[in-house]
C-alpha atoms as a PDB file:
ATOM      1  CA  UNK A   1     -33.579  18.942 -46.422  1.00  0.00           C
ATOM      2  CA  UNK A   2     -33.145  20.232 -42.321  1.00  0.00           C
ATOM      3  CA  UNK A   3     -33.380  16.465 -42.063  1.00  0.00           C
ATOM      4  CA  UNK A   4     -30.311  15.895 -43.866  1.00  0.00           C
ATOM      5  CA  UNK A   5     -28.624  18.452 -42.941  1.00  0.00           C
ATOM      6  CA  UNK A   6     -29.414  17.685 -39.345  1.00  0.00           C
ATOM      7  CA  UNK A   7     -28.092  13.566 -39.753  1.00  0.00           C
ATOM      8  CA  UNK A   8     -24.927  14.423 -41.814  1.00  0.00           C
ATOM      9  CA  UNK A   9     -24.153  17.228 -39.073  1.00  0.00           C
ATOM     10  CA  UNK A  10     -24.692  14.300 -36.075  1.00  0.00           C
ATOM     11  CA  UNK A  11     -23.131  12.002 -38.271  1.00  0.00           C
ATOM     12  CA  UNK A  12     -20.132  14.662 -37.824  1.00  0.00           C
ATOM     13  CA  UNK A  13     -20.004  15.235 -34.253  1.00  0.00           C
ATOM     14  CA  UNK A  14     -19.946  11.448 -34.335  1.00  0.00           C
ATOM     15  CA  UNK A  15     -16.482  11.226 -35.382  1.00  0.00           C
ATOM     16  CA  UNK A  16     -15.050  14.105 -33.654  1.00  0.00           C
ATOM     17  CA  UNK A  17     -15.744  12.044 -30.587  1.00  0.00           C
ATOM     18  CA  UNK A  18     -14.196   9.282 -31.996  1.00  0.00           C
ATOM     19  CA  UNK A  19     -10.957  11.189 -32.778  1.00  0.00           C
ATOM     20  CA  UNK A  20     -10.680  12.841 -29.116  1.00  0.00           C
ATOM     21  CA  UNK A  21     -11.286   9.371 -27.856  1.00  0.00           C
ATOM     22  CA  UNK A  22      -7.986   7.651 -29.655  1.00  0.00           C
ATOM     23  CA  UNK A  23      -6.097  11.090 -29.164  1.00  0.00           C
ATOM     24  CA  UNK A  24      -5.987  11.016 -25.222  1.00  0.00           C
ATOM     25  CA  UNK A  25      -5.746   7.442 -24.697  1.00  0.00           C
ATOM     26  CA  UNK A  26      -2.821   7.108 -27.101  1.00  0.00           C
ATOM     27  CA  UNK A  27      -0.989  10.784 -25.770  1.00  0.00           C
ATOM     28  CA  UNK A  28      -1.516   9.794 -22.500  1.00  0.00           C
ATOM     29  CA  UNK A  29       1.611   7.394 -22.540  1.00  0.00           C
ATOM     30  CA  UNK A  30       3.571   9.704 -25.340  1.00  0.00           C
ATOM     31  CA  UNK A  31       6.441  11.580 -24.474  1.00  0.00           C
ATOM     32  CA  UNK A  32       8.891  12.030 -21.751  1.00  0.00           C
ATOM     33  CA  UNK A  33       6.552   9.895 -19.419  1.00  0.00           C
ATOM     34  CA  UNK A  34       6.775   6.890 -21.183  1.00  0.00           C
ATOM     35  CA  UNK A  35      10.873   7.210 -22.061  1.00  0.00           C
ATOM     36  CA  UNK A  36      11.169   7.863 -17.892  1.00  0.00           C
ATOM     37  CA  UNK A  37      12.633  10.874 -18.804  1.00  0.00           C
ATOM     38  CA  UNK A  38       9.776  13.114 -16.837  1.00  0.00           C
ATOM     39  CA  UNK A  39      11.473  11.578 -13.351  1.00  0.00           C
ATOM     40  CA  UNK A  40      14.306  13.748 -14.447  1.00  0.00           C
ATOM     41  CA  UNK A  41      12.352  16.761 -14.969  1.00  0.00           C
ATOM     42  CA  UNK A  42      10.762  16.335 -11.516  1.00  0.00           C
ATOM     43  CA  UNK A  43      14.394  15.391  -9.847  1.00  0.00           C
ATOM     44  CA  UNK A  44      15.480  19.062 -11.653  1.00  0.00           C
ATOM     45  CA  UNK A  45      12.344  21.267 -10.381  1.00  0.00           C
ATOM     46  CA  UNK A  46      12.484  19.707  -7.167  1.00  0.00           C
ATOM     47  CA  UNK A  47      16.468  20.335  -6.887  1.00  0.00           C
ATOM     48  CA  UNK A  48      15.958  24.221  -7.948  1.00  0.00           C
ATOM     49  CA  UNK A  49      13.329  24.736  -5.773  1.00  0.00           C
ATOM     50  CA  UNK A  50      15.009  23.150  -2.636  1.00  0.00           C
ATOM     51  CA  UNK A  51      18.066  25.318  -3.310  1.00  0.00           C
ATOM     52  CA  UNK A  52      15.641  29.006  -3.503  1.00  0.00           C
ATOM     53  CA  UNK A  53      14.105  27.947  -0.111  1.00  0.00           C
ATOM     54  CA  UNK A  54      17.594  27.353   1.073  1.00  0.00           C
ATOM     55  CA  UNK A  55      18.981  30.594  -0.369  1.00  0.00           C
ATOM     56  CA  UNK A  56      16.044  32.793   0.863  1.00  0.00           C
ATOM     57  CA  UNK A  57      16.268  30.941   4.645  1.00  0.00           C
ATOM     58  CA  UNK A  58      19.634  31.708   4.623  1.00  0.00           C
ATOM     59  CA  UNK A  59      19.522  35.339   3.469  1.00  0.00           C
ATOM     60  CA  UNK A  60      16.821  35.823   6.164  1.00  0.00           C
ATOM     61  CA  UNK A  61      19.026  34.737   8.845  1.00  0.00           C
ATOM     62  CA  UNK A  62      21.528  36.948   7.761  1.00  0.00           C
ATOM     63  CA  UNK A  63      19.528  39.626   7.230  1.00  0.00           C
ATOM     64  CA  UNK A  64      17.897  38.936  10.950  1.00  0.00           C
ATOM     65  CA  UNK A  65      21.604  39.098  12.092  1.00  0.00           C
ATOM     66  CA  UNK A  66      22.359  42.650  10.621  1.00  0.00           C
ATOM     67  CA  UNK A  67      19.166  44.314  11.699  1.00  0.00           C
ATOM     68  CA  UNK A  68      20.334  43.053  14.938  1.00  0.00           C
ATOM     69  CA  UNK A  69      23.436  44.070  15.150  1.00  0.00           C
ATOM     70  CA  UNK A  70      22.952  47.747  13.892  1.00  0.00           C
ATOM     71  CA  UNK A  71      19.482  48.311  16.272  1.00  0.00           C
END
């Protein structure tokens, strides 16, 4: 009997690895990356970010300018 159990539960794990297997290859290439639409995402991050470093660089100088002015 723990011999049967023991096959049908390898058996088991045997096709669990078989389903993880076809499940990344195939979602890999899913999605907004193969519709190109994931170049957009990056162009938006990339354009939000650029503007915060702006706006804080900016703000610093300004700030720099009144701490200045009133010391």
């Amino acid at each position: 009997m723990k011999k049967y159990t023991l096959a049908i539960l390898l058996l088991l794990m045997n096709c669990f690895l078989f389903a993880q297997q076809t499940v990344t290859e195939d979602g890999a290439a899913t999605g907004m990356r193969s519709e190109g639409k994931i170049y957009v995402v990056v162009a938006v991050v990339v354009t939000i970010l650029a503007g915060l470093i702006l706006f804080l660089v900016r703000l610093d100088r300004k700030i720099s300018r009144l701490e200045q002015k009133k010391g």
